[in-house]
C-alpha atoms as a PDB file:
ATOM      1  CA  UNK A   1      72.371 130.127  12.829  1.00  0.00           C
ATOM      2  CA  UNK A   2      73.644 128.015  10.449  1.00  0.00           C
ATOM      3  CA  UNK A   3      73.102 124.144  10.020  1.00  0.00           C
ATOM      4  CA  UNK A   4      75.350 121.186  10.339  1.00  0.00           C
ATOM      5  CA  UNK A   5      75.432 117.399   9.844  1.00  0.00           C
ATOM      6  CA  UNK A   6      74.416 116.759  12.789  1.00  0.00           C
ATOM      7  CA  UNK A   7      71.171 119.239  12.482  1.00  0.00           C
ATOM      8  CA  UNK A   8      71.211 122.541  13.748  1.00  0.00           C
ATOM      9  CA  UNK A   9      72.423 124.003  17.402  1.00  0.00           C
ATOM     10  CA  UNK A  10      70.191 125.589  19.282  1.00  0.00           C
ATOM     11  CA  UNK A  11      70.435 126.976  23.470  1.00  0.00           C
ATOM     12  CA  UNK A  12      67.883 125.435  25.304  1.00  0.00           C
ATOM     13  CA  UNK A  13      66.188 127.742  27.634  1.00  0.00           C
ATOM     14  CA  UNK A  14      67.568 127.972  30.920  1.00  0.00           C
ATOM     15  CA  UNK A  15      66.343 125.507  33.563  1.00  0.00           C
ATOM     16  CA  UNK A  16      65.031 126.854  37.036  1.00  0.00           C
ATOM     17  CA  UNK A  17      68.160 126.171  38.841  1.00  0.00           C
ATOM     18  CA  UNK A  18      69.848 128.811  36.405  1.00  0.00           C
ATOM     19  CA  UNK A  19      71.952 126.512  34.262  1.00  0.00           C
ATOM     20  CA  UNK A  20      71.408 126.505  30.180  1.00  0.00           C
ATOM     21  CA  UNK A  21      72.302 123.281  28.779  1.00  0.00           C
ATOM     22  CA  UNK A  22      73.527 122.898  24.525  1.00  0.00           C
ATOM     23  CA  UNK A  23      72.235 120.072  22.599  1.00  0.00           C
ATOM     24  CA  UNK A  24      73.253 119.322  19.088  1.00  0.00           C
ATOM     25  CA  UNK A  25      69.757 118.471  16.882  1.00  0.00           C
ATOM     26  CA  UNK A  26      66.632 117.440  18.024  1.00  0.00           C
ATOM     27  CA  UNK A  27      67.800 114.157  19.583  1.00  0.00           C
ATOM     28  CA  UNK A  28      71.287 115.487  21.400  1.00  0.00           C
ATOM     29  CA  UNK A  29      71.734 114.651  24.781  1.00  0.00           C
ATOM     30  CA  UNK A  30      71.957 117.389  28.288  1.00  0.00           C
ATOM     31  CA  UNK A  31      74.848 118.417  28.757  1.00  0.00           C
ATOM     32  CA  UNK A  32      75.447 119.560  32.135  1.00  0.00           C
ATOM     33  CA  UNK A  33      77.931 122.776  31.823  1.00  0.00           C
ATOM     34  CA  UNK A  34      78.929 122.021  35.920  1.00  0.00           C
ATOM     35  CA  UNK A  35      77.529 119.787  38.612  1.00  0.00           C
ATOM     36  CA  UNK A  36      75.013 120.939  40.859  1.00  0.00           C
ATOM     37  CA  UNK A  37      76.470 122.578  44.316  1.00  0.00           C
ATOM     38  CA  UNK A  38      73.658 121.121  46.822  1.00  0.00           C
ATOM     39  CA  UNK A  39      76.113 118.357  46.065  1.00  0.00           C
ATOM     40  CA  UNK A  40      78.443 119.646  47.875  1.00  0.00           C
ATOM     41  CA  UNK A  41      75.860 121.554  50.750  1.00  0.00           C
ATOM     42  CA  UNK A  42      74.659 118.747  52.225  1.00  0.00           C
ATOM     43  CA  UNK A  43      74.998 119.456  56.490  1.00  0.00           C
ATOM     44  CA  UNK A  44      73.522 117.847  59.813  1.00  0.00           C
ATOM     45  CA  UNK A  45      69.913 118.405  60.314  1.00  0.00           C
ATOM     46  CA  UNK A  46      68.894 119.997  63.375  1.00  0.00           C
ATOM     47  CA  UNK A  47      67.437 116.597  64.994  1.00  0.00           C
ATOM     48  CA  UNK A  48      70.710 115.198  64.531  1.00  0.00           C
ATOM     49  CA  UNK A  49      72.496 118.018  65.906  1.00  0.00           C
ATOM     50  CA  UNK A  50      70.251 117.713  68.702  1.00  0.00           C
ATOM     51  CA  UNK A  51      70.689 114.126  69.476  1.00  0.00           C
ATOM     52  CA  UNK A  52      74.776 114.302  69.026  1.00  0.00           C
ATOM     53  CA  UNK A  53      75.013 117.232  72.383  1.00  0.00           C
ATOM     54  CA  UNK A  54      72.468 115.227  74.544  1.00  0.00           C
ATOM     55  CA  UNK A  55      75.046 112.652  74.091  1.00  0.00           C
ATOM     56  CA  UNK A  56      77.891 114.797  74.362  1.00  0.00           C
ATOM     57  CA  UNK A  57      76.295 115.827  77.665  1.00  0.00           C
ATOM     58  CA  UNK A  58      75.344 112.524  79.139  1.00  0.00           C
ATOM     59  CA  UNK A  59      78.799 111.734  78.913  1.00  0.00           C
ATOM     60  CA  UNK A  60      79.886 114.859  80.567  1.00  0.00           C
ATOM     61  CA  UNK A  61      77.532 113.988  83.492  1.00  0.00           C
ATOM     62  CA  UNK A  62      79.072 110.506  83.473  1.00  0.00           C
ATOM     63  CA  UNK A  63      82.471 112.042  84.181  1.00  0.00           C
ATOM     64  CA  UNK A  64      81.510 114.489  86.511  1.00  0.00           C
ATOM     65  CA  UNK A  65      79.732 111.731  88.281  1.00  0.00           C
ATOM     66  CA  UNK A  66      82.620 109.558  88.716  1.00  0.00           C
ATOM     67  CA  UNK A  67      84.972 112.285  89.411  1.00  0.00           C
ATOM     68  CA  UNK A  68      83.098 113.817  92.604  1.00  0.00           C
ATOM     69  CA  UNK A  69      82.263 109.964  93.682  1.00  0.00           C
ATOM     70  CA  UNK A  70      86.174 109.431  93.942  1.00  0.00           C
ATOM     71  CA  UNK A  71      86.476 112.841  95.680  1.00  0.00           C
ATOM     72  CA  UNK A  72      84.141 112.252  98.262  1.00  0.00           C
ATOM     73  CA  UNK A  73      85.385 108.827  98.559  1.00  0.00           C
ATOM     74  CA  UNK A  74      89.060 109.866  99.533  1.00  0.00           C
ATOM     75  CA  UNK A  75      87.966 112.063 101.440  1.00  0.00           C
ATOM     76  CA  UNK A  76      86.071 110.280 103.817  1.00  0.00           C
ATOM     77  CA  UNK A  77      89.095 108.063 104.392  1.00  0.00           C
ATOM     78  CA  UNK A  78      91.477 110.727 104.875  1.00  0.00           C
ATOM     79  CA  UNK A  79      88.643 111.775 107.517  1.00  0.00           C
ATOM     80  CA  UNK A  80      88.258 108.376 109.074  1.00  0.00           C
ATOM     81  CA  UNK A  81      92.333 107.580 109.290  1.00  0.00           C
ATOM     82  CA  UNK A  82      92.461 110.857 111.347  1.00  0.00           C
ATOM     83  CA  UNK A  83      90.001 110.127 113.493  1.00  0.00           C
ATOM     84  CA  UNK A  84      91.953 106.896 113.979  1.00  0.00           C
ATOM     85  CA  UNK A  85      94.852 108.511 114.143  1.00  0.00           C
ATOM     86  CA  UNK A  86      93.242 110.766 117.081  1.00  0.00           C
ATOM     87  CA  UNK A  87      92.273 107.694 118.741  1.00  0.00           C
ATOM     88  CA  UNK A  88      95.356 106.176 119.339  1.00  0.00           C
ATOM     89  CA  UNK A  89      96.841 109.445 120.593  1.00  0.00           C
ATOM     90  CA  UNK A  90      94.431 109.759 123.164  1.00  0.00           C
ATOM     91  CA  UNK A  91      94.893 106.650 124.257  1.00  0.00           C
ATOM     92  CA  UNK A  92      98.413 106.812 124.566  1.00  0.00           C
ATOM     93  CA  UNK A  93      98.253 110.057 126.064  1.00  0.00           C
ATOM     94  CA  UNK A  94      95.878 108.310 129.138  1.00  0.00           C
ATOM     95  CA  UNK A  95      97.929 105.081 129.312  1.00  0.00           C
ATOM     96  CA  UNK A  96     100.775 107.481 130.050  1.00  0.00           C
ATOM     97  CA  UNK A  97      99.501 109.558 132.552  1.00  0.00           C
ATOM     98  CA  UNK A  98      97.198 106.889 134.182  1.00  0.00           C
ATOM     99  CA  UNK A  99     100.367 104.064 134.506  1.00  0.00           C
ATOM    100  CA  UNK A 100     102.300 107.390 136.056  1.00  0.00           C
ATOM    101  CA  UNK A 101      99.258 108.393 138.698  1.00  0.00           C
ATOM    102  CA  UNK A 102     100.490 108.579 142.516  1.00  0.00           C
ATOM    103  CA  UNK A 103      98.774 109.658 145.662  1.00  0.00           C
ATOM    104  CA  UNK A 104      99.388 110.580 148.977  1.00  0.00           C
ATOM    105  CA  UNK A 105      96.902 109.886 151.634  1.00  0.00           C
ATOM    106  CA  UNK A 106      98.312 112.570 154.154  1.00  0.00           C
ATOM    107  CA  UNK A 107      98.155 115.241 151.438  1.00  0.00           C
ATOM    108  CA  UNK A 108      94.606 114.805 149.801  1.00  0.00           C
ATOM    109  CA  UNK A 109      93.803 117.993 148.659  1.00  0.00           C
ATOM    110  CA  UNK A 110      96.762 117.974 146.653  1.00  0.00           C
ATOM    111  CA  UNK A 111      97.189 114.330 145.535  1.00  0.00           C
ATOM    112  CA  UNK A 112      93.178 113.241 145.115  1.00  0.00           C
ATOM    113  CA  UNK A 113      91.748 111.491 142.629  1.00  0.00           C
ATOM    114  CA  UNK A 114      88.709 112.476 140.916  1.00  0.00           C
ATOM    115  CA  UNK A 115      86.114 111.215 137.878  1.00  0.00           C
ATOM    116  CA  UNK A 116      82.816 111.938 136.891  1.00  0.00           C
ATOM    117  CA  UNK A 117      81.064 110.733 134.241  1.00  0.00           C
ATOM    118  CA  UNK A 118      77.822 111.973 133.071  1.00  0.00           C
ATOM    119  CA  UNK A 119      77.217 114.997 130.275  1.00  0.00           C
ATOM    120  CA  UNK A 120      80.431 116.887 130.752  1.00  0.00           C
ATOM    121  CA  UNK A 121      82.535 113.631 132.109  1.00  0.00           C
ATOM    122  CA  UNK A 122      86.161 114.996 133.668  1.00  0.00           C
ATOM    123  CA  UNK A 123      89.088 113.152 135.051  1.00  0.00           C
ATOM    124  CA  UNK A 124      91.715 114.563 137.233  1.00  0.00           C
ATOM    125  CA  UNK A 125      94.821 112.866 139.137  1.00  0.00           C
ATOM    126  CA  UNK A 126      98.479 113.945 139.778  1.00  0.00           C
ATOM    127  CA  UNK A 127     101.036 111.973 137.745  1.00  0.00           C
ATOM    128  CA  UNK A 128     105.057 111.745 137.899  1.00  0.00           C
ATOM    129  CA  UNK A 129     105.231 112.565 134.014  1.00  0.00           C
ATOM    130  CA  UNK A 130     107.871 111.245 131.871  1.00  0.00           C
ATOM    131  CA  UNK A 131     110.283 113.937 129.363  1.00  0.00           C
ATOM    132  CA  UNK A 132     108.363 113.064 126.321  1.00  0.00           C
ATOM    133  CA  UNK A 133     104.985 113.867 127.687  1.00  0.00           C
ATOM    134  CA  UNK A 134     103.094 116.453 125.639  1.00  0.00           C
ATOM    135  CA  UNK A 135     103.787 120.091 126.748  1.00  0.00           C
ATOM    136  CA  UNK A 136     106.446 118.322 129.230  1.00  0.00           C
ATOM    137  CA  UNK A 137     109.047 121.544 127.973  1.00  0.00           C
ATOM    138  CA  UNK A 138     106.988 123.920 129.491  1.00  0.00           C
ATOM    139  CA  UNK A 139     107.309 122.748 133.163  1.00  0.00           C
ATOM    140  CA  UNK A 140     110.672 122.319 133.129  1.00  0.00           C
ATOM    141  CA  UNK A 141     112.181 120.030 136.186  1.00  0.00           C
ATOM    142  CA  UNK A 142     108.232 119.938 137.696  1.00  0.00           C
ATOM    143  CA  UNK A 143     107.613 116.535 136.591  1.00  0.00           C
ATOM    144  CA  UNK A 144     104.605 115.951 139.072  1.00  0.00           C
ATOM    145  CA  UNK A 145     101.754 117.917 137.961  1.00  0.00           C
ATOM    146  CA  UNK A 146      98.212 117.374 138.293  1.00  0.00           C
ATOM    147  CA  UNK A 147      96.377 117.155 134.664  1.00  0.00           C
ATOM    148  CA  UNK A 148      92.590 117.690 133.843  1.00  0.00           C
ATOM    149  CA  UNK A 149      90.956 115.803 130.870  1.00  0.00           C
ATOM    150  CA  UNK A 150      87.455 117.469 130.420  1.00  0.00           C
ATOM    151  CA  UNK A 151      84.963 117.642 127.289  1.00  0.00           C
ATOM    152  CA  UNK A 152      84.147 120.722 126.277  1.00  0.00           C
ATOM    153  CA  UNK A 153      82.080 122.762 123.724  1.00  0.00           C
ATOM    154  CA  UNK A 154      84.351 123.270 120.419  1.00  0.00           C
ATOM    155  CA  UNK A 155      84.718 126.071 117.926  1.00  0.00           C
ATOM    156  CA  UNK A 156      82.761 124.379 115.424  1.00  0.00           C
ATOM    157  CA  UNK A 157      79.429 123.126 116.951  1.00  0.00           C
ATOM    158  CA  UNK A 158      80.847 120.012 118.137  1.00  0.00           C
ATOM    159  CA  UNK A 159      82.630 118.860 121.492  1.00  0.00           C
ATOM    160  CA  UNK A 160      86.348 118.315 121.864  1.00  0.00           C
ATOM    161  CA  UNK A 161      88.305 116.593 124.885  1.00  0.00           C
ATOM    162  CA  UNK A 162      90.768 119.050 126.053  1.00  0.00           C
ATOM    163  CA  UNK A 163      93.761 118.338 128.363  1.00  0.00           C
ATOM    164  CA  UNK A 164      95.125 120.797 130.901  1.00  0.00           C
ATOM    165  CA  UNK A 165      98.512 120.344 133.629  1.00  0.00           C
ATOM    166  CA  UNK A 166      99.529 122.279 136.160  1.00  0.00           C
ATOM    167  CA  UNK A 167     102.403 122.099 138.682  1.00  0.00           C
ATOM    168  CA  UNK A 168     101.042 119.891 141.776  1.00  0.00           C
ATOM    169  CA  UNK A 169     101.103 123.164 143.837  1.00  0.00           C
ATOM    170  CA  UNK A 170      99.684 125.251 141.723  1.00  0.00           C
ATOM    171  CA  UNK A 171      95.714 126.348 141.107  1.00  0.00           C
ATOM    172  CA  UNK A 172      94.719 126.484 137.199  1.00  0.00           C
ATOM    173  CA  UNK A 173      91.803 128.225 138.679  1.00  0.00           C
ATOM    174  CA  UNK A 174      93.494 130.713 141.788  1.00  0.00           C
ATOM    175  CA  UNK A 175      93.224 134.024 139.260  1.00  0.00           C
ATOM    176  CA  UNK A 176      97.206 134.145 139.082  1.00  0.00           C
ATOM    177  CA  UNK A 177      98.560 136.742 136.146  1.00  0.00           C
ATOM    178  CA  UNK A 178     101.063 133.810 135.273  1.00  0.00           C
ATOM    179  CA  UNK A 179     101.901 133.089 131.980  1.00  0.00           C
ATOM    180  CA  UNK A 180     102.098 128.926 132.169  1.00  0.00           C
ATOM    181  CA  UNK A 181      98.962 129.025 133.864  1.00  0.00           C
ATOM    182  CA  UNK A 182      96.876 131.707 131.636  1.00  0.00           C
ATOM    183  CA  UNK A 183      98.108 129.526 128.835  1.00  0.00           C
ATOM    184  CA  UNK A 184      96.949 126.262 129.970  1.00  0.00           C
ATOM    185  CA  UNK A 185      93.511 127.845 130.776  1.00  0.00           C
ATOM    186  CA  UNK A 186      93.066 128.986 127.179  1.00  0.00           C
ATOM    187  CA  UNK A 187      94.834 126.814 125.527  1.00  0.00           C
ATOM    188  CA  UNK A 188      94.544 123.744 126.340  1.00  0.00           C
ATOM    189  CA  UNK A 189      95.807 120.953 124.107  1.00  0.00           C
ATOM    190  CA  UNK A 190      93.279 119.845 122.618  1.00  0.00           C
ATOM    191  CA  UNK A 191      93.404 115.477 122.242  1.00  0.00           C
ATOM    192  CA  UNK A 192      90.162 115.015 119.928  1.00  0.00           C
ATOM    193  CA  UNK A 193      87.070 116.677 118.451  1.00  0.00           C
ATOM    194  CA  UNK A 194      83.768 115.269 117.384  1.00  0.00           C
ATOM    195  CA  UNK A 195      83.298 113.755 120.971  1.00  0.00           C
ATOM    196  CA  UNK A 196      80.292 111.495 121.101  1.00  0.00           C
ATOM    197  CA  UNK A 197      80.903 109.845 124.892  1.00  0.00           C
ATOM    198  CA  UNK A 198      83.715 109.987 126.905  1.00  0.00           C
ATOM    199  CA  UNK A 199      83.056 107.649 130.107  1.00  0.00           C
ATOM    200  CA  UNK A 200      85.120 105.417 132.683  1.00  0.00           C
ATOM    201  CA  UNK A 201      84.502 102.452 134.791  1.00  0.00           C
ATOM    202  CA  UNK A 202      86.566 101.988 137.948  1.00  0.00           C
ATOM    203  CA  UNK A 203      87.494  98.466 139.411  1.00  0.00           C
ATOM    204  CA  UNK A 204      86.124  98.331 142.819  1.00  0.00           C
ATOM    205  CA  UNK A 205      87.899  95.674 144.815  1.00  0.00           C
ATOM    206  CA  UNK A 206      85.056  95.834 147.595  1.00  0.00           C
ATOM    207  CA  UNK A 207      82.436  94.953 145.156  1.00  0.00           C
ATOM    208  CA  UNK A 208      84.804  93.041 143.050  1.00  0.00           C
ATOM    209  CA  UNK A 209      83.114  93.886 139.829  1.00  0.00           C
ATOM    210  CA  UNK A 210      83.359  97.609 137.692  1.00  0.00           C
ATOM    211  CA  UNK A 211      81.855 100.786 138.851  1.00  0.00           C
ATOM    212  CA  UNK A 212      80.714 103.685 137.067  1.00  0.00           C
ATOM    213  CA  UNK A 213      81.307 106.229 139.926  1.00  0.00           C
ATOM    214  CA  UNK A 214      84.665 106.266 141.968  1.00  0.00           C
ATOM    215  CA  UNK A 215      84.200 108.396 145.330  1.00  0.00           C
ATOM    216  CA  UNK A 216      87.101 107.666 147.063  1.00  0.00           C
ATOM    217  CA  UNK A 217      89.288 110.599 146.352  1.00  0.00           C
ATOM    218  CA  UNK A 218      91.761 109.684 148.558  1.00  0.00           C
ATOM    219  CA  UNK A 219      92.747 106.080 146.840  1.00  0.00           C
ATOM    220  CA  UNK A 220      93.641 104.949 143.554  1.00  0.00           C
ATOM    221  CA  UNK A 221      91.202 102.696 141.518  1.00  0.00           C
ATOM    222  CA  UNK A 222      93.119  99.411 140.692  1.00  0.00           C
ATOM    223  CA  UNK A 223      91.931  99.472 137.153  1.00  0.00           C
ATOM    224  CA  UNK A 224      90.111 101.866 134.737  1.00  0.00           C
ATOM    225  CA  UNK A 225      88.208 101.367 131.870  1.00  0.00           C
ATOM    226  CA  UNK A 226      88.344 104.202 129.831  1.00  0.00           C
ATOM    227  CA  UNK A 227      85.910 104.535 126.247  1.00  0.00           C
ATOM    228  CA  UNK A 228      86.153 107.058 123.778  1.00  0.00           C
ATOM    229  CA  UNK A 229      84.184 107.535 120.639  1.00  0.00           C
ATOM    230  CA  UNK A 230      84.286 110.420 117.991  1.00  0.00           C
ATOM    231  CA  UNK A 231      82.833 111.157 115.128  1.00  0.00           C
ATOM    232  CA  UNK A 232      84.274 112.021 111.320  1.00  0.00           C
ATOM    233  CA  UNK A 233      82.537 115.349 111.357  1.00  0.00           C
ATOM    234  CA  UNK A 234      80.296 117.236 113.790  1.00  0.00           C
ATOM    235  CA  UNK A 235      76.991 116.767 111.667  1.00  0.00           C
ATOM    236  CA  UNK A 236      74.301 114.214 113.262  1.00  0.00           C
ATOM    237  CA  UNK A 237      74.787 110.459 111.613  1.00  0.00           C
ATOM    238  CA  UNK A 238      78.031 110.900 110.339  1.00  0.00           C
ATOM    239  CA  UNK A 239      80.646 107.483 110.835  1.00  0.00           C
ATOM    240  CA  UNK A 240      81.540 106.891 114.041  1.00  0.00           C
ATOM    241  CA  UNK A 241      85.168 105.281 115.571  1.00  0.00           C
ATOM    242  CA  UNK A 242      84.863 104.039 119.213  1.00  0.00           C
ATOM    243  CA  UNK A 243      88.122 102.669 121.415  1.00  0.00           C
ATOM    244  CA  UNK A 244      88.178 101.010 124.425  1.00  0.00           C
ATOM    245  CA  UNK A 245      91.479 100.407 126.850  1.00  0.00           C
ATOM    246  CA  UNK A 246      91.859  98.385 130.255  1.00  0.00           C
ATOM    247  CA  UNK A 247      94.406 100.508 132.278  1.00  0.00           C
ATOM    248  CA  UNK A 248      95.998  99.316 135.375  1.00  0.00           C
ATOM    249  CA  UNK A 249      96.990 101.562 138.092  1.00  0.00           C
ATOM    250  CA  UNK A 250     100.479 100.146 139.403  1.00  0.00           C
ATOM    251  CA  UNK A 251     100.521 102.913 141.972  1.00  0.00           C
ATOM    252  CA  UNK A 252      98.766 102.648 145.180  1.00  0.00           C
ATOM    253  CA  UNK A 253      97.673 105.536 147.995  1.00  0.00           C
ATOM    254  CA  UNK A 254     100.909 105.692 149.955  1.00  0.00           C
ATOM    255  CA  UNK A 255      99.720 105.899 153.656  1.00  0.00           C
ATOM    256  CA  UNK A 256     100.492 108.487 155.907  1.00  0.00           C
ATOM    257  CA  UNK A 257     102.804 106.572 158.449  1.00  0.00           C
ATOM    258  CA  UNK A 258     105.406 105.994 155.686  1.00  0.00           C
ATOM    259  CA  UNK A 259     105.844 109.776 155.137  1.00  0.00           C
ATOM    260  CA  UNK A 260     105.606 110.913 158.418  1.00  0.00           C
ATOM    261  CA  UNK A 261     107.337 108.294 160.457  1.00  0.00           C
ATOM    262  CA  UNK A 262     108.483 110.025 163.505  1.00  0.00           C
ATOM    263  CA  UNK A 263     106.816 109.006 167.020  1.00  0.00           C
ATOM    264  CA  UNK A 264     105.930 105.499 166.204  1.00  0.00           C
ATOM    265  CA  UNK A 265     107.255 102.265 167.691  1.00  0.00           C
ATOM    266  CA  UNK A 266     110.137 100.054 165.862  1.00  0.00           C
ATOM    267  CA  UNK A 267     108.606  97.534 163.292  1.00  0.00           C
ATOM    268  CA  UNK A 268     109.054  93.741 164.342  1.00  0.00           C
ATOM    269  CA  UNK A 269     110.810  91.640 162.819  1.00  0.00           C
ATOM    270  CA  UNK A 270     114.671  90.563 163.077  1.00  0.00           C
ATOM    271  CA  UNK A 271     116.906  93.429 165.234  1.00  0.00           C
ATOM    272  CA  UNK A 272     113.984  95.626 165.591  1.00  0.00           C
ATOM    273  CA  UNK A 273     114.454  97.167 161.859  1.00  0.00           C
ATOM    274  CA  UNK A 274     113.136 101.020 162.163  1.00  0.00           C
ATOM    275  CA  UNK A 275     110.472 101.908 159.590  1.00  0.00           C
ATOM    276  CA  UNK A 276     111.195 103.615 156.864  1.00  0.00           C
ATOM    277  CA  UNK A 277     113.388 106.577 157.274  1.00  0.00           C
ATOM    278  CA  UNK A 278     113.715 106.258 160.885  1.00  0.00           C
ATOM    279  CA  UNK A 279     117.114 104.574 160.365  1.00  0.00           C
ATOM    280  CA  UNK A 280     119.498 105.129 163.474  1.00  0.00           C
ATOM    281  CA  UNK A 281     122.229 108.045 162.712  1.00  0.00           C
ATOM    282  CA  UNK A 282     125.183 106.908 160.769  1.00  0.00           C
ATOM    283  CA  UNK A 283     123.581 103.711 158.803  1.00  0.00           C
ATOM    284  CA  UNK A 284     122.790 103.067 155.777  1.00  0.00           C
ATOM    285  CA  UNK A 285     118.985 103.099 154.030  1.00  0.00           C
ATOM    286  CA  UNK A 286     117.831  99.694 153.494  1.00  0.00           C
ATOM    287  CA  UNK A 287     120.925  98.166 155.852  1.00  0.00           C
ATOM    288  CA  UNK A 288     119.641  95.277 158.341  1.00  0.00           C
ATOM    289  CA  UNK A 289     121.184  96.445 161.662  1.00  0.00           C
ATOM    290  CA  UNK A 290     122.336  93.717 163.681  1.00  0.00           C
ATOM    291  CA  UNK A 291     120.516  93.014 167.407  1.00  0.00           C
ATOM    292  CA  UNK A 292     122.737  94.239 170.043  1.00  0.00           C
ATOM    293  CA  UNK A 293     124.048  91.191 172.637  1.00  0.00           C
ATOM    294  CA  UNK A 294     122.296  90.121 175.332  1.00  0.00           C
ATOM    295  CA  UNK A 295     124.780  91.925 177.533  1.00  0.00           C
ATOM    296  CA  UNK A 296     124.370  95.285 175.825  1.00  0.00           C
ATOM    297  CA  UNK A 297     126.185  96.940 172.749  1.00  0.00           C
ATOM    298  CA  UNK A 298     130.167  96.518 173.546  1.00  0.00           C
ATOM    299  CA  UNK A 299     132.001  99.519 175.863  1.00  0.00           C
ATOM    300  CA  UNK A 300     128.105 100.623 176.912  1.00  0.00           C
ATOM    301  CA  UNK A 301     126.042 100.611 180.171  1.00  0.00           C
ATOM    302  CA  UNK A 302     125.182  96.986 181.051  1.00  0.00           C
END
């Protein structure tokens, strides 16, 4: 090679990363022919990668977390409003019927009364039922009917109050092949589920306090205390709703001398007024007759 000013040119032997650098004389300076590429290699470790999805997950979780916390959350009200919402149907639904009830002493076995309380508590009365009462389309023009509230065992492991009605003079239980009846028996409309206690107290005007047991079949309770609590879901310790209603009985036992009349003596009072549909022929209903003179009724025997 030849010489220059500068001294002679010479290729330095190639360094261990496979690059060969050219210096000018003895004192020349490197120069690099192209940067080094780790340069441009550098990455995440494996730590860091590491660290970066554990907090990539926690957040994740975090999400999750709150996500299932609000679905359980509206769910649980949706439950509770329901069983509100159930609540104040029943409640109508006895107010109704109870405000309606009417009994006739003379006909017992087909007006009576009767409530027990206990494990599988029942009420059962006969009731003059208004147009809008539930399943009232079915009966057509038999507005008296005799209804059945009873708790039962439900579908799914829980208890359910269950309301049946029947014409007055029919037997839900006589074995009949009709269809009303077959479908009251097995399907019955079903008021609430999740029954915890279902329970009445009766006004006893003997005793003048409440009674839990009403025997008298044949005569209305003045008052009833009816109680109702239910559950959100059939599982033991779930949230629990509980109403309470004071229902007075307007309606009293009507007694067997108004609705068989016949045979008895005239009621006192001013012109001997009749009883109750015992009116002399050609008069009016509710019509005070006036007393006849002292001499007899005019153009009669003296």
């Amino acid at each position: 090679m030849g010489r220059g000013a500068c001294g002679p040119r010479r290729w330095n032997a190639p360094h261990s990363r496979g690059f060969a650098t050219l210096t000018s004389g003895p004192s020349a300076p490197r120069s690099t022919l192209r940067p080094p590429p780790a340069a441009f290699l550098r990455a995440f470790t494996l730590v860091e990668m590491l660290i970066a999805i554990s907090i990539f997950s926690l957040v994740l979780v975090a999400i999750y977390s709150s996500w299932t916390a609000i679905l359980r959350a509206s769910k649980s009200g949706q439950q509770a409003a329901a069983t509100m919402q159930r609540l104040r149907i029943v409640a109508r639904v006895l107010e109704d019927s109870l405000s309606s009830a009417t009994l006739f002493v003379a006909n017992n076995r087909y007006y009576s009364f009767v409530a027990e309380n206990g494990n599988d508590p029942s009420l059962s009365f006969v009731a003059r039922l208004p147009s809008d009462f539930p399943r009232s389309g079915n009966f057509g023009d038999f507005d008296v009917r005799r209804l059945f509230f009873t708790v039962e065992p439900g579908p799914y492991s829980g208890r359910q109050l269950v309301m049946r009605q029947v014409p007055m003079l029919m037997d839900l239980n006589s074995g009949s092949d009709n269809r009303l009846m077959e479908d009251e028996k097995n399907h019955p409309v079903v008021l609430a589920r999740n029954v915890q206690e279902f329970k009445f107290l009766f006004w006893d005007q003997q005793q003048n306090d409440w009674v839990d047991e009403w025997t008298l079949t044949n005569q209305l309770p003045k008052g009833i205390v009816v109680t109702l609590r239910l559950a959100d879901t059939a599982r033991f310790g779930s949230a629990q709703e509980q109403i309470t209603r004071i229902i007075s009985l307007p309606a009293i036992g009507v007694p067997p001398f108004w609705e068989m009349p016949r045979g008895l003596p005239p009621a006192p009072g001013p012109g001997g007024i009749p009883p109750p549909g015992n009116a002399p022929p050609g008069t009016l209903p509710g019509v005070i007759q006036p007393s006849p003179p002292p001499g007899g009724t005019p153009g009669g025997p003296k």
